[in-house]
N, C-alpha and C. Protein backbone atom coordinates (compact mmCIF):
# COMPACT_ATOMS: atom_id res chain seq x y z
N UNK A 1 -36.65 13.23 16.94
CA UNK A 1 -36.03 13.13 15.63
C UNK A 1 -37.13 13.13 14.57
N UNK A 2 -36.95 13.90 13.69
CA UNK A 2 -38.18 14.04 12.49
C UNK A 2 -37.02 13.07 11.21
N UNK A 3 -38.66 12.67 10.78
CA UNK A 3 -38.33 11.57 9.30
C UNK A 3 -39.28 12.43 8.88
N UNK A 4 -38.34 12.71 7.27
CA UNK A 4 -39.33 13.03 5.76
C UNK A 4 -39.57 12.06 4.73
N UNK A 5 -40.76 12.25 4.27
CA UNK A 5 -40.87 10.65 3.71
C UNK A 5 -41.69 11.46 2.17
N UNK A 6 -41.65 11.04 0.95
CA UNK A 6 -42.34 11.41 -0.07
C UNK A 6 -43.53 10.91 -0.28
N UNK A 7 -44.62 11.31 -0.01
CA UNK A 7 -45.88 10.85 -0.51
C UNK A 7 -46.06 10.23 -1.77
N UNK A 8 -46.43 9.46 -1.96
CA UNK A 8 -46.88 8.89 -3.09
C UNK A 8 -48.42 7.99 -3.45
N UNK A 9 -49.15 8.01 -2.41
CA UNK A 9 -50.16 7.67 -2.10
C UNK A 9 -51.38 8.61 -1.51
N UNK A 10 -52.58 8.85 -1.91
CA UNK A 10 -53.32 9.27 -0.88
C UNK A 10 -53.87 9.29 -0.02
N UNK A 11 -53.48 7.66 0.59
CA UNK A 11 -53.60 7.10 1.87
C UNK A 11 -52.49 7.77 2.79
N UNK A 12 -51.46 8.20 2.44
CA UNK A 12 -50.36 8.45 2.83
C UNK A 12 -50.75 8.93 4.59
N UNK A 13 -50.53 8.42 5.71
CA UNK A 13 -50.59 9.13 6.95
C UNK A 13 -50.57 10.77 7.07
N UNK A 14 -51.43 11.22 7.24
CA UNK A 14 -51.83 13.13 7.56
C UNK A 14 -51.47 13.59 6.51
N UNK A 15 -51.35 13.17 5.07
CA UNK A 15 -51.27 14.07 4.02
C UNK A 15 -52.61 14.98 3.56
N UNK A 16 -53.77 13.86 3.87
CA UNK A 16 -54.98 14.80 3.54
C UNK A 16 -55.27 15.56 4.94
N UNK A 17 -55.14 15.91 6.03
CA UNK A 17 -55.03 16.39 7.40
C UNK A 17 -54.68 17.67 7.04
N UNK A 18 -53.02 17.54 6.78
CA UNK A 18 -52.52 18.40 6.64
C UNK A 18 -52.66 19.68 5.59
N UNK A 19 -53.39 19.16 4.41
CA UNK A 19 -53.51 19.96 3.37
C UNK A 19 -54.80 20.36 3.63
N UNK A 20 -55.93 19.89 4.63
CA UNK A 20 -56.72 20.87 4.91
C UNK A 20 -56.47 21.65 5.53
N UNK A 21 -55.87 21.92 6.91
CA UNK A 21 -55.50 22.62 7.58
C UNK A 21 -54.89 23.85 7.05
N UNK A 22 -54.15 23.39 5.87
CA UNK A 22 -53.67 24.80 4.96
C UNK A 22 -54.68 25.43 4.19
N UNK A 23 -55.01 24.61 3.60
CA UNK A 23 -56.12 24.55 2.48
C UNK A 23 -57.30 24.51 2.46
N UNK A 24 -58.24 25.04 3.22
CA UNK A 24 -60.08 24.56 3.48
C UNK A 24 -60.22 24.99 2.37
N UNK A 25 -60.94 22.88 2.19
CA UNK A 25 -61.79 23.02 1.22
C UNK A 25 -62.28 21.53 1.62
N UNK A 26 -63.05 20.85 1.00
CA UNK A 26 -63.64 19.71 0.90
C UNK A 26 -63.04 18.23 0.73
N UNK A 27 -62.88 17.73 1.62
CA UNK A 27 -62.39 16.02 1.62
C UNK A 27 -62.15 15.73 0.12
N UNK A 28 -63.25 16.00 -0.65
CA UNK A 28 -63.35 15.20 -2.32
C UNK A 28 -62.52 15.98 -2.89
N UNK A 29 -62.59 17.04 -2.71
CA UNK A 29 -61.95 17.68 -3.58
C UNK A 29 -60.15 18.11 -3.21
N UNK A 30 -59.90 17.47 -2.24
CA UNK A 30 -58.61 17.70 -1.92
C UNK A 30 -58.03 16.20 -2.17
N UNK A 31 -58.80 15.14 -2.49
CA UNK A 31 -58.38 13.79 -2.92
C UNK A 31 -58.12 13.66 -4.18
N UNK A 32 -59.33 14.77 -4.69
CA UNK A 32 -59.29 14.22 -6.13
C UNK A 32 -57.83 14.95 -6.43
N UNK A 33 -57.52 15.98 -6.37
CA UNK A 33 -56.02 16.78 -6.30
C UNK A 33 -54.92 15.93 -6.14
N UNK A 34 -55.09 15.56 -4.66
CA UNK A 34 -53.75 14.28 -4.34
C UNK A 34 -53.60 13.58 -5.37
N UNK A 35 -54.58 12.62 -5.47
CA UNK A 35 -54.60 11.78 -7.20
C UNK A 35 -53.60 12.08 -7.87
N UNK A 36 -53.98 13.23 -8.59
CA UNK A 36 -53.70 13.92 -10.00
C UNK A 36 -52.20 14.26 -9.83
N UNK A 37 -51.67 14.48 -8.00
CA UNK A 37 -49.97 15.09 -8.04
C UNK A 37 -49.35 13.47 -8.22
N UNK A 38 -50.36 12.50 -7.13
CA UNK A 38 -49.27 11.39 -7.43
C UNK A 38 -49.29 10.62 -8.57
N UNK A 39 -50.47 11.00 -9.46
CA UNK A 39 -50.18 10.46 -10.85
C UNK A 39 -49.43 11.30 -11.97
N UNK A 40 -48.91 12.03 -11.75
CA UNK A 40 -47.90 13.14 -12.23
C UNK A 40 -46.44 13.42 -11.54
N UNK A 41 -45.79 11.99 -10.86
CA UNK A 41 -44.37 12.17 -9.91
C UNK A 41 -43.36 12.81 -10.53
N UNK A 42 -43.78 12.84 -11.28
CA UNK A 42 -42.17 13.99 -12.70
C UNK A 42 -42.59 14.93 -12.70
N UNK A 43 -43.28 15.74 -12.41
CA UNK A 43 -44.48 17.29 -12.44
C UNK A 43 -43.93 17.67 -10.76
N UNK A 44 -44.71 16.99 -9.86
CA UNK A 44 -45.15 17.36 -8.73
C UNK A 44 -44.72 16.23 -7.74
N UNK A 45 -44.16 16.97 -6.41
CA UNK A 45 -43.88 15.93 -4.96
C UNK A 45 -44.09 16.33 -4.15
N UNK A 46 -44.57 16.08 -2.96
CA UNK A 46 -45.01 16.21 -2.20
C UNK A 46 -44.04 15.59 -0.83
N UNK A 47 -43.75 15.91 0.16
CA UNK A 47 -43.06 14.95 1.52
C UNK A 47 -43.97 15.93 2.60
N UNK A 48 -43.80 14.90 3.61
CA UNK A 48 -44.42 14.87 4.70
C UNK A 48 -43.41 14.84 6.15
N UNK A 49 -42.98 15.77 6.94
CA UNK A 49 -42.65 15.08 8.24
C UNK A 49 -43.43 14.51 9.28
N UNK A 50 -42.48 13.43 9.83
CA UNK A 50 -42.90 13.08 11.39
C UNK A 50 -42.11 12.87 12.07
N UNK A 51 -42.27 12.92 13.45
CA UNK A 51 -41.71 12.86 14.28
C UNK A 51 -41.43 11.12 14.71
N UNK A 52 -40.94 10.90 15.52
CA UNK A 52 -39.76 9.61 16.03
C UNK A 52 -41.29 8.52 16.62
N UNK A 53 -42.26 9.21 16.96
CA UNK A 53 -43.28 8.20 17.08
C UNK A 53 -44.69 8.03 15.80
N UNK A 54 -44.24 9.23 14.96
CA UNK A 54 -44.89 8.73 13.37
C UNK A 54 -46.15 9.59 13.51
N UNK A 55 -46.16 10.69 14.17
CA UNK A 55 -47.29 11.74 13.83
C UNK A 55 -46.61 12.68 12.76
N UNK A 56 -47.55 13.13 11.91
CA UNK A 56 -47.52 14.09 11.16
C UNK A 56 -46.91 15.68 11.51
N UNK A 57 -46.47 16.20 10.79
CA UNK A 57 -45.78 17.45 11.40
C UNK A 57 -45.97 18.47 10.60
N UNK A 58 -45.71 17.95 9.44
CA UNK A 58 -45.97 19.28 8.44
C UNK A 58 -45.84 18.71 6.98
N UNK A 59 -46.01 19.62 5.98
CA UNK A 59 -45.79 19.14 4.63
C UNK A 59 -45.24 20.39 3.43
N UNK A 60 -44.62 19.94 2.70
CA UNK A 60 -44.23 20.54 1.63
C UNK A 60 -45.01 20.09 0.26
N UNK A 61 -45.26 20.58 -0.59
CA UNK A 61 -45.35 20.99 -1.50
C UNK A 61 -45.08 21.35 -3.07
N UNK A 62 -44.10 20.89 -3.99
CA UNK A 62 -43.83 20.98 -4.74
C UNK A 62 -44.13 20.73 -6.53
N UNK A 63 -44.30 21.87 -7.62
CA UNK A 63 -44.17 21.47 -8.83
C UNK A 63 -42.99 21.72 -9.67
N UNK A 64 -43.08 21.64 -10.71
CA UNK A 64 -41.99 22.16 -12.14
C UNK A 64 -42.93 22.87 -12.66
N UNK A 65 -42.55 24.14 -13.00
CA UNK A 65 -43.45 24.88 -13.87
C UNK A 65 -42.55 25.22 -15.11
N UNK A 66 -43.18 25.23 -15.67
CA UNK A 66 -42.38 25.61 -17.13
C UNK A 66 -42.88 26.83 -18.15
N UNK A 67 -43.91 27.32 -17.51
CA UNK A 67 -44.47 28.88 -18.08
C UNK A 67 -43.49 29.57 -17.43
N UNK A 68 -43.90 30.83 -17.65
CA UNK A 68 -43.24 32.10 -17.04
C UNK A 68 -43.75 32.05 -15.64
N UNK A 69 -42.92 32.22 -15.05
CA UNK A 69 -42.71 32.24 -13.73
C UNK A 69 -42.50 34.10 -13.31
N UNK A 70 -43.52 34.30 -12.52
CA UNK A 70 -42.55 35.81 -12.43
C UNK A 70 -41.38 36.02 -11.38
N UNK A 71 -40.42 36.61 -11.34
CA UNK A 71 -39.48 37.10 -11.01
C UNK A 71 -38.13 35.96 -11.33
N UNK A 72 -38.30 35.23 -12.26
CA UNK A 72 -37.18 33.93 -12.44
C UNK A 72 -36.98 34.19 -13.91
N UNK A 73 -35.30 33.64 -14.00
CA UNK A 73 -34.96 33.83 -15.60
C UNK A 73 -35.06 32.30 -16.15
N UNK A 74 -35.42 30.90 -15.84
CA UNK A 74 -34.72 30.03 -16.14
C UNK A 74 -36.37 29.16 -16.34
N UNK A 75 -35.84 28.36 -16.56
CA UNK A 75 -37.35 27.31 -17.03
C UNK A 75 -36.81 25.70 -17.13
N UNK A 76 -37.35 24.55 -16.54
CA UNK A 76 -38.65 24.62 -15.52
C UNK A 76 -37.99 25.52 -14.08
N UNK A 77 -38.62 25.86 -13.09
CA UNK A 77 -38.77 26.25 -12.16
C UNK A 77 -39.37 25.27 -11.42
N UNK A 78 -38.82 25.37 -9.60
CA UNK A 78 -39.26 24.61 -9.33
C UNK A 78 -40.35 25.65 -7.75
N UNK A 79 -41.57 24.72 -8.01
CA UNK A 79 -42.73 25.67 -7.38
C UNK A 79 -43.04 26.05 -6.16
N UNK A 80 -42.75 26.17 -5.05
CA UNK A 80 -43.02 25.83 -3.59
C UNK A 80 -45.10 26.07 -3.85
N UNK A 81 -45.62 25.05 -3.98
CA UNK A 81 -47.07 24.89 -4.13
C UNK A 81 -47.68 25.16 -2.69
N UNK A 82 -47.07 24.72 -1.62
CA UNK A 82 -47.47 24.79 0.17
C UNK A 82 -46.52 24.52 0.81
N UNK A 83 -46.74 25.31 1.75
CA UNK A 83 -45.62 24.36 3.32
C UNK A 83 -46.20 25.11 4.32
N UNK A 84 -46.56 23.49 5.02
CA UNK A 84 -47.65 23.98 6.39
C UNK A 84 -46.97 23.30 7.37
N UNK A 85 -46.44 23.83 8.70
CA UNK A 85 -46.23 22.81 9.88
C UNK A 85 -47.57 23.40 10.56
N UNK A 86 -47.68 21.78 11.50
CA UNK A 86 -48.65 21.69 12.61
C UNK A 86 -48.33 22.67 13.26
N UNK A 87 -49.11 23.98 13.80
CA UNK A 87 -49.04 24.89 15.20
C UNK A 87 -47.91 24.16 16.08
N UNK A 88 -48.26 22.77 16.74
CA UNK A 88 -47.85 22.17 17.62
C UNK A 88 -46.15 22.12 17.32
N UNK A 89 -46.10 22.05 16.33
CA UNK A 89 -44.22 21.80 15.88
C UNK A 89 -43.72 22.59 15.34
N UNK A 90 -43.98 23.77 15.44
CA UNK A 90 -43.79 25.13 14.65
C UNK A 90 -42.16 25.63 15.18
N UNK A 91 -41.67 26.85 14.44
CA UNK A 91 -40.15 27.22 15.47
C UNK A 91 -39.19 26.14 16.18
N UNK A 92 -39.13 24.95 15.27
CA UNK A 92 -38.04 24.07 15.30
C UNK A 92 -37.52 23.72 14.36
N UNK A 93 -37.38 24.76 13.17
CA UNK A 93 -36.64 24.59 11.82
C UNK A 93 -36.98 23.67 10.76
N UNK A 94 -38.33 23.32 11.14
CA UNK A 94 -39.12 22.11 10.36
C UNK A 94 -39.47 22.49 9.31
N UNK A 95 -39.74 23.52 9.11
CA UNK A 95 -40.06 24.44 7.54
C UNK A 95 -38.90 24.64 6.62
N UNK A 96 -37.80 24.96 7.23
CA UNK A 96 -36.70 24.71 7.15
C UNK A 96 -36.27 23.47 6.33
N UNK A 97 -36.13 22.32 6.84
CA UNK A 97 -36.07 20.88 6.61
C UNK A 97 -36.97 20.49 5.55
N UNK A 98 -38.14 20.93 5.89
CA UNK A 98 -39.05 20.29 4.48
C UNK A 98 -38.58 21.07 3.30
N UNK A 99 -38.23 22.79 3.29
CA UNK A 99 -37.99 23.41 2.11
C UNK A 99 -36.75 22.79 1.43
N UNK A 100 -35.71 22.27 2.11
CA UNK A 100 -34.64 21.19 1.56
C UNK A 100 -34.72 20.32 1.08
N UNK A 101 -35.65 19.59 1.50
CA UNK A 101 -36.12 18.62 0.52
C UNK A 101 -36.44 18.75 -0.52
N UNK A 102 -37.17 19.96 -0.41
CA UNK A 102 -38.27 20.35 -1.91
C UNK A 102 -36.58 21.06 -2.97
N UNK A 103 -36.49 21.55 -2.10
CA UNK A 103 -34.89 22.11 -2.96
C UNK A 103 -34.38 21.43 -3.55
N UNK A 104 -33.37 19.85 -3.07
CA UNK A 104 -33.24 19.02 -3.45
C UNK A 104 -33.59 17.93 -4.64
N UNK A 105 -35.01 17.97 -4.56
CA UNK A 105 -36.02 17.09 -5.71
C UNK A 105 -35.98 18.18 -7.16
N UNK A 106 -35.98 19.68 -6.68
CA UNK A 106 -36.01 20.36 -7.63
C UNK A 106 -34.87 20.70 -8.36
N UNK A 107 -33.59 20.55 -7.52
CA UNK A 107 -32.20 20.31 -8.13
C UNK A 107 -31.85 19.23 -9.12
N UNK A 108 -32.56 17.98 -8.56
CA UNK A 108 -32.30 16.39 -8.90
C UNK A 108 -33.44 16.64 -10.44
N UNK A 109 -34.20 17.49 -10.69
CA UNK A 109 -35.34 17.63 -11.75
C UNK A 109 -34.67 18.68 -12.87
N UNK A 110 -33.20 19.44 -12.55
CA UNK A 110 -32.69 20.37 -13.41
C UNK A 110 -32.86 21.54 -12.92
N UNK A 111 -33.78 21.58 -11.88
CA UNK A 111 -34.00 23.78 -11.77
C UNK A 111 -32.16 24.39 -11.48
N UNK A 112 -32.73 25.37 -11.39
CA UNK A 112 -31.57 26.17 -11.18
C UNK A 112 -32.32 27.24 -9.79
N UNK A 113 -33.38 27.77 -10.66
CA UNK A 113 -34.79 28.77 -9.16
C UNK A 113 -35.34 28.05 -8.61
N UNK A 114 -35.85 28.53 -7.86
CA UNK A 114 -37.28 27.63 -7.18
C UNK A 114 -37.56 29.26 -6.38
N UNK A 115 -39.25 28.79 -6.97
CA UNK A 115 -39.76 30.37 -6.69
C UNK A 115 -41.17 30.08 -5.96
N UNK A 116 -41.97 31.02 -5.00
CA UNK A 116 -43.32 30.94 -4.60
C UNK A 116 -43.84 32.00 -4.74
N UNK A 117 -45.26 32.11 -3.83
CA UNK A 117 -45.83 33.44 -3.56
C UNK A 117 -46.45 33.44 -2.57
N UNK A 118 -47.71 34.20 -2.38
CA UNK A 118 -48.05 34.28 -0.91
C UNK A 118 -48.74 35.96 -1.32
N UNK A 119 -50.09 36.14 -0.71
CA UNK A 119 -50.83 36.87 -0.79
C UNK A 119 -50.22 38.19 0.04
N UNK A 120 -50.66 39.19 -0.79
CA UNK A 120 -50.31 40.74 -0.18
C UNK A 120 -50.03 40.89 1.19
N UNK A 121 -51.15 40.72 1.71
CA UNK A 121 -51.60 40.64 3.15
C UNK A 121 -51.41 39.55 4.15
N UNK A 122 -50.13 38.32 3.67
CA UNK A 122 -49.91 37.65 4.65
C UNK A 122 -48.46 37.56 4.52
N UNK A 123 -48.37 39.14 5.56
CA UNK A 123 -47.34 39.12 6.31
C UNK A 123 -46.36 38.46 7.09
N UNK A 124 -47.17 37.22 7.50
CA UNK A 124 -46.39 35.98 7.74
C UNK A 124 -45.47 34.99 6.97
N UNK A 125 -46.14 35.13 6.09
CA UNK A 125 -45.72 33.81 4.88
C UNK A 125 -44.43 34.85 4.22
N UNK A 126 -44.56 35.86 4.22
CA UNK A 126 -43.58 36.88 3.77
C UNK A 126 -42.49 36.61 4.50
N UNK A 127 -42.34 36.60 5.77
CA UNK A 127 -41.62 36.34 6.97
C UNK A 127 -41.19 35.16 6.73
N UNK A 128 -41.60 34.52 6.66
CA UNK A 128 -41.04 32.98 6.40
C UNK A 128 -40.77 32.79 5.01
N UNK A 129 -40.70 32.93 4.25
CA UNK A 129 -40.25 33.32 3.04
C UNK A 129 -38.81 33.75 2.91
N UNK A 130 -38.45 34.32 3.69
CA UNK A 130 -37.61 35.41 3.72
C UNK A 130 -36.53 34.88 4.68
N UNK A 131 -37.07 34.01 5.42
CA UNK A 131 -36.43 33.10 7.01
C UNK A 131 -35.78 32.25 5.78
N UNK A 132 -36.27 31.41 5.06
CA UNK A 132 -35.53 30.34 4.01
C UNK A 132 -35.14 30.54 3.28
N UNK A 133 -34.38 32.28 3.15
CA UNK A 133 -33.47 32.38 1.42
C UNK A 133 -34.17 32.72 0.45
N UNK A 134 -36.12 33.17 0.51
CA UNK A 134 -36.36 33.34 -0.48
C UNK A 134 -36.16 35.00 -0.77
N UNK A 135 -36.61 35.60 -1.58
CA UNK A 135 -36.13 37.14 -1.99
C UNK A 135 -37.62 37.58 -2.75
N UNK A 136 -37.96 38.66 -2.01
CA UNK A 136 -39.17 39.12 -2.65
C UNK A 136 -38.82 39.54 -4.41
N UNK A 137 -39.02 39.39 -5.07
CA UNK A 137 -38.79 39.87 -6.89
C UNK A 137 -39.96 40.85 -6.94
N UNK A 138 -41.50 40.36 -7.13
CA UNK A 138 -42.00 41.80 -7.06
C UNK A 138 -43.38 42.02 -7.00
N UNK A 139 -44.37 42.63 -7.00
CA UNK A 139 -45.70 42.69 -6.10
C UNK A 139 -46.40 42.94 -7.29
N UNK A 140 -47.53 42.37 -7.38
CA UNK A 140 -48.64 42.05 -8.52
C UNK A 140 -49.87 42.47 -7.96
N UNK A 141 -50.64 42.93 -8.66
CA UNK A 141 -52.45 43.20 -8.10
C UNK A 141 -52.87 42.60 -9.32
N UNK A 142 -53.93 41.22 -9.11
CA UNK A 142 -54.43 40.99 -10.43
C UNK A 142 -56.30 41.79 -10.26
N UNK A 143 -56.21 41.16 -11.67
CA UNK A 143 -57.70 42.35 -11.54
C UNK A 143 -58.82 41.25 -12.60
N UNK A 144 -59.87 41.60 -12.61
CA UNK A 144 -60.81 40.79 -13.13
C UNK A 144 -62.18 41.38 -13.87
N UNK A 145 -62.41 41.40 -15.04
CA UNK A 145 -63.83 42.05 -15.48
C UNK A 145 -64.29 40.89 -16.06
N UNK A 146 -65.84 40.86 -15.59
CA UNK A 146 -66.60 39.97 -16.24
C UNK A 146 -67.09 40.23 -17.37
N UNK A 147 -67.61 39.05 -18.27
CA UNK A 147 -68.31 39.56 -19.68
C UNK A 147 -69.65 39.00 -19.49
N UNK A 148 -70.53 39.94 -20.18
CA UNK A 148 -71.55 40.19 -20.26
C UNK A 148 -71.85 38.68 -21.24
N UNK A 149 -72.91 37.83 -21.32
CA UNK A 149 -72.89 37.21 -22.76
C UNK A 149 -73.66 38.06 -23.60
N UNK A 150 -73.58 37.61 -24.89
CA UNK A 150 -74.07 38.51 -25.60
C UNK A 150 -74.64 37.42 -26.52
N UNK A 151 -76.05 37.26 -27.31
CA UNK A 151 -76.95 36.85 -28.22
C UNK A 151 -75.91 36.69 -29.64
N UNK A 152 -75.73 35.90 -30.46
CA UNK A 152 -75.11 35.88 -31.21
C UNK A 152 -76.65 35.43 -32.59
């Protein structure tokens, strides 16, 4: 039996675990982050599953965005920021379960959308995307030129 529980701490059991595992990057710098969502609980939430003996399973993700969102007509929006299950608990509808939650919090916050993304080339996340009701809207290439400084 899996329990979802809302983070609110960054002690929270496998919340920092888990968001590396999605996320490589650096202990500090994935704390200092946690911080900043749980000092912002009207912005951003976060839940965590576990299983019936209290290991970690996976996590969701969530903000309100209130810019333009692409492919959504409505404002705030609500964000799918991550959702990672453990390898180990994968293909038991757990992604599933956590995206309900996040659905839920974002209903209980006013959305009406709730929108994500997911890089060109990961065909997976597309797949699963697509497994939970989401709907591709539409494909972006961003692009980048640097500036020169210039002597004023």
């Amino acid at each position: 039996m899996t329990s979802i529980k809302r983070c609110t701490s960054t002690e929270q059991a496998g919340w920092l675990a888990l968001r590396m595992a999605l996320w490589p990057a650096e202990r500090d710098e994935h704390l200092a982050e946690m911080r900043e969502l749980c000092a912002q609980a009207n912005r951003y939430a976060q839940f965590l599953a576990y299983s019936s003996c209290g290991e970690p399973q996976g996590l969701v993700e969530v903000a309100l965005r209130s810019d333009y969102v692409n492919g959504t007509d409505s404002s705030p929006v609500g964000f799918l920021e991550g959702l990672y299950v453990d390898p180990a608990y994968r293909r038991r509808g757990l992604a599933a379960q956590l995206v309900a939650v996040a659905e839920k919090w974002c209903r209980e916050q006013g959305c009406t959308e709730m929108a994500s993304d997911a890089l060109l080339e990961n065909t997976v996340s597309h797949a699963m995307h697509k497994a939970l009701g989401f709907e591709e809207t539409e494909r972006v290439v961003y692009f980048r030129k640097p500036l020169d400084k210039q002597d004023k």
